[in-house]
Protein backbone atom coordinates (compact mmCIF):
# COMPACT_ATOMS: atom_id res chain seq x y z
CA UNK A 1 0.00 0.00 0.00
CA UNK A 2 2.56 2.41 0.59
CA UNK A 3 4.32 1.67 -2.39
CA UNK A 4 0.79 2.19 -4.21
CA UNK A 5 0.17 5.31 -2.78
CA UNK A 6 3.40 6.89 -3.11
CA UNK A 7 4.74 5.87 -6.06
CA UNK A 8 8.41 6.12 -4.41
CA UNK A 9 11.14 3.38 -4.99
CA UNK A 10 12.04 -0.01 -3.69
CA UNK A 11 14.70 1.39 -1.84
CA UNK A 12 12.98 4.67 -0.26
CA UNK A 13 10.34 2.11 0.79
CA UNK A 14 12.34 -0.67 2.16
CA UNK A 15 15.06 2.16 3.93
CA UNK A 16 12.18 3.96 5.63
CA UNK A 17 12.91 4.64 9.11
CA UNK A 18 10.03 5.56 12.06
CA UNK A 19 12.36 9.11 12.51
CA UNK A 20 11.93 9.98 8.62
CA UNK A 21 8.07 10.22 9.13
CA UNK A 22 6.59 13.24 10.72
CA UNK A 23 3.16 12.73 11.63
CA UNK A 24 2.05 16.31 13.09
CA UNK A 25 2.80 17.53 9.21
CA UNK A 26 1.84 14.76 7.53
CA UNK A 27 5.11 14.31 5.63
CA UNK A 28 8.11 11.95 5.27
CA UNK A 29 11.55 12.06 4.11
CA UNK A 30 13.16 10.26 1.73
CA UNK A 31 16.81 10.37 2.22
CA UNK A 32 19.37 9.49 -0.03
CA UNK A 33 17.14 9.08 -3.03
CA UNK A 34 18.28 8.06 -6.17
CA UNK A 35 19.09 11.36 -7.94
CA UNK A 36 21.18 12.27 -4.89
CA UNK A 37 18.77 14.61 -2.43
CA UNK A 38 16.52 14.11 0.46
CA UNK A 39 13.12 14.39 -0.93
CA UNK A 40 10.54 16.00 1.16
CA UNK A 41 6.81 14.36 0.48
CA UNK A 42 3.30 14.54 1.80
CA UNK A 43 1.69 11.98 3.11
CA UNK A 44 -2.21 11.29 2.03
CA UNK A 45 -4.53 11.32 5.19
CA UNK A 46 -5.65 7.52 4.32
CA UNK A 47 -1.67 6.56 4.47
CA UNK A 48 -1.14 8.83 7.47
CA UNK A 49 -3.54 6.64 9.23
CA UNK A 50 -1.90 3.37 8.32
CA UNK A 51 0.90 4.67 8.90
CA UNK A 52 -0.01 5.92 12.67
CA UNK A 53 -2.03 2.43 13.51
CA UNK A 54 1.33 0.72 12.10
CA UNK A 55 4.11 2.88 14.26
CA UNK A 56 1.95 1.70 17.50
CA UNK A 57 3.09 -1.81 16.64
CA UNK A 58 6.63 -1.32 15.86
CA UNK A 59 8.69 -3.86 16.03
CA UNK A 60 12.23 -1.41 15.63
CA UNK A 61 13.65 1.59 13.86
CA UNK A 62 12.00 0.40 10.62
CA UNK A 63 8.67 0.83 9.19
CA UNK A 64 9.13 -2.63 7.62
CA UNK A 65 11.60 -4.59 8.88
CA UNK A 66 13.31 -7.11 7.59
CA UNK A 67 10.49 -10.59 8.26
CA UNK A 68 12.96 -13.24 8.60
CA UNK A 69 15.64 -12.29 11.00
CA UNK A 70 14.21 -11.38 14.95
CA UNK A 71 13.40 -7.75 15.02
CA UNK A 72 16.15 -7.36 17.80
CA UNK A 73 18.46 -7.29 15.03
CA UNK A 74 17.17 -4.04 13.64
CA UNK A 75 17.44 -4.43 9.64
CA UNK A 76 14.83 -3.05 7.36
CA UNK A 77 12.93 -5.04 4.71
CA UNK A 78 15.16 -5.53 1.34
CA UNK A 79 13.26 -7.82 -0.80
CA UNK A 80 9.35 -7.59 -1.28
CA UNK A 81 9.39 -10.28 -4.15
CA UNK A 82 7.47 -12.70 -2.11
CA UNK A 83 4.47 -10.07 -1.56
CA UNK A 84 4.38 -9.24 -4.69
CA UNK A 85 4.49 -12.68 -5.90
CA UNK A 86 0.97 -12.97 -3.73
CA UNK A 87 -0.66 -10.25 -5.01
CA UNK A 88 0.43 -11.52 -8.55
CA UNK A 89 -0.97 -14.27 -8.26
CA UNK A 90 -4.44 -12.59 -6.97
CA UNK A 91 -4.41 -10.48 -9.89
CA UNK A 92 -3.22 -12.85 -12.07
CA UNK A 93 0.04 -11.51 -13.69
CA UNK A 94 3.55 -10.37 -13.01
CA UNK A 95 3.89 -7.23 -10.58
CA UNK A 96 6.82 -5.01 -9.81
CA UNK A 97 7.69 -2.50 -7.21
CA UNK A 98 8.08 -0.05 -10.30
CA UNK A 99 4.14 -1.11 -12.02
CA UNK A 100 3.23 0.69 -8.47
CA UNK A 101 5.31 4.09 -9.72
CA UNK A 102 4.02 3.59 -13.04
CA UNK A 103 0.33 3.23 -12.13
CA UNK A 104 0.81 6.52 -9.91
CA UNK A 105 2.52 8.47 -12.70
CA UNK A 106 -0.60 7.43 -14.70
CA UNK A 107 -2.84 8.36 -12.21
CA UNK A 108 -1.45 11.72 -12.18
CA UNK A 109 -1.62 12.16 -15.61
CA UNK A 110 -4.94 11.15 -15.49
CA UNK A 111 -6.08 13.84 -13.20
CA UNK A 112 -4.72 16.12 -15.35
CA UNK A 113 -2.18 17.08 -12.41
CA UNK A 114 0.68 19.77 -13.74
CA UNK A 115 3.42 18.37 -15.05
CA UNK A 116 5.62 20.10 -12.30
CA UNK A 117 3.74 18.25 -9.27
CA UNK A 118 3.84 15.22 -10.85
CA UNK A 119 7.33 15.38 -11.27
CA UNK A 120 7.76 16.68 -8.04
CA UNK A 121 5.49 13.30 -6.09
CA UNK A 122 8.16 11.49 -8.53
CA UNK A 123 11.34 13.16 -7.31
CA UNK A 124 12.43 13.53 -11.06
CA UNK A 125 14.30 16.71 -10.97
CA UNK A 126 14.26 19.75 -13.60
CA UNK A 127 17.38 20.29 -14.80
CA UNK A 128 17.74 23.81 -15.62
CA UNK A 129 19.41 23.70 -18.99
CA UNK A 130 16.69 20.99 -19.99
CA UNK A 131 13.70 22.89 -18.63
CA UNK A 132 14.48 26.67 -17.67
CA UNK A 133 10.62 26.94 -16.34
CA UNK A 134 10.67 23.92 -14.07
CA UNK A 135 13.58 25.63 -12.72
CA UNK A 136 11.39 28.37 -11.44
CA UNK A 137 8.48 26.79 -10.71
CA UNK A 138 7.04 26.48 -6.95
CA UNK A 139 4.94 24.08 -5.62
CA UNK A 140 3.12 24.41 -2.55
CA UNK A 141 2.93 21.52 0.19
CA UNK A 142 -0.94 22.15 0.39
CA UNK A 143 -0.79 21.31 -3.48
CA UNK A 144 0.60 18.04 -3.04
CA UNK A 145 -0.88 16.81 0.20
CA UNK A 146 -4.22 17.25 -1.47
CA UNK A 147 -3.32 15.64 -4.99
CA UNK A 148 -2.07 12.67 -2.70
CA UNK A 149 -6.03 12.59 -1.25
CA UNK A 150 -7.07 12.68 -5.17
CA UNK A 151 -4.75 9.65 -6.03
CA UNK A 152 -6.01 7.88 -2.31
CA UNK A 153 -9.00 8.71 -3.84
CA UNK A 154 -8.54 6.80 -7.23
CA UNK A 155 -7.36 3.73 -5.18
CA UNK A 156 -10.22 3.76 -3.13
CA UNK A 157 -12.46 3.87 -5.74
CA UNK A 158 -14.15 7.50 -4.70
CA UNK A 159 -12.42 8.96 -8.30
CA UNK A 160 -13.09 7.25 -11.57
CA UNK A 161 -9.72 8.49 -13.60
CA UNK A 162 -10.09 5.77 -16.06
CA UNK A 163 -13.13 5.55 -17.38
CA UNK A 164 -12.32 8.82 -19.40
CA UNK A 165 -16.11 9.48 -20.76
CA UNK A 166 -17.72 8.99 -17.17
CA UNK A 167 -14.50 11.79 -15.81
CA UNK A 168 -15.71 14.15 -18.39
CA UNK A 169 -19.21 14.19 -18.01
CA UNK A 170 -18.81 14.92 -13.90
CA UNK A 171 -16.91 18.08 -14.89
C-alpha cells in the first residue's frame, strides 16, 4: 500500500525509518534518493492513518523490517518479491515495485495534475538547462498533500480516472 500510494522506490520504501516520518505535518523524508537529495513528500490522510495504527506496533527503527531475522536485530525489509508474488498471483500476472510508480505516474496524468507536481510526487528533478521553467516553478505543500487525497481517492475507488467518458461528463 505504501508503495501504491506513493509511487516512491524499492529502496525509499524498504530504507524507511520511524524518525523519517513526521506525523504532526503529515510528511516523510526520503533520504538518499536516487538522484542524490533528500526528498521532502506529503503523506495522504488515508496513508497517514496506516501509517499511525502501524508505528503503534513497531517492532524497531523500521517501518518494515526485515520478516525473517528477529526484530532485535534491527534491519529493514530488502526484498518484497514474495508479496508481490501474492498479489500476482491474486491479480493474475507479473507485478513489480516499479508497475506501483508507473500506475501513480498514470494516475497523475490522469487527473490532469501539472506536469511540475507530478514530477515533483516522482522526485524527477528539472534540470535547468533541460527545462528553464521547471527551474522556477514552486509548488506548494498544500498542493501536493491534497493531490495525494485525489490519487487515495482513485485507489479507493471514490475517483473514476479511467473511465475517461464517465470523468468528463462529472466536470
Amino acid at each position: 500500500l505504501f508503495a501504491m500510494y506513493t509511487g516512491c522506490r524499492r529502496q525509499e520504501v524498504c530504507q524507511l525509518k520511524w524518525t523519517d516520518i513526521n506525523f504532526k505535518n503529515g510528511t516523510v523524508i526520503f533520504k538518499d534518493t536516487k538522484n542524490g537529495s533528500d526528498h521532502l513528500f506529503p503523506i495522504g490522510d488515508h496513508l497517514l492513518l496506516i501509517l499511525k495504527d502501524r508505528f503503534l506496533l513497531r517492532e524497531n527503527d523500521w517501518v518494515f523490517p526485515a520478516t525473517k531475522i528477529p526484530t532485535s536485530a534491527n534491519i529493514h525489509a530488502t526484498k518484497v518479491d514474495r508479496i508481490l508474488n501474492v498479489v500476482g498471483e491474486q491479480v493474475g500476472y507479473y507485478v513489480s515495485m516499479h508497475d506501483f510508480r508507473r500506475t501513480f505516474a498514470t494516475i497523475c496524468n490522469l487527473l490532469r495534475f501539472n506536469i511540475y507536481v507530478t514530477k515533483r510526487l516522482l522526485n524527477h528533478t528539472t534540470r535547468p538547462r533541460v527545462d528553464v521553467t521547471g527551474g522556477y516553478v514552486q509548488i506548494p505543500m498544500e498542493e501536493l498533500k491534497a493531490s495525494m487525497n485525489m490519487i487515495e481517492a482513485v485507489y479507493q475507488g471514490k475517483i473514476n480516472c479511467f473511465d475517461y467518458e464517465s470523468v468528463w461528463d462529472e466536470r
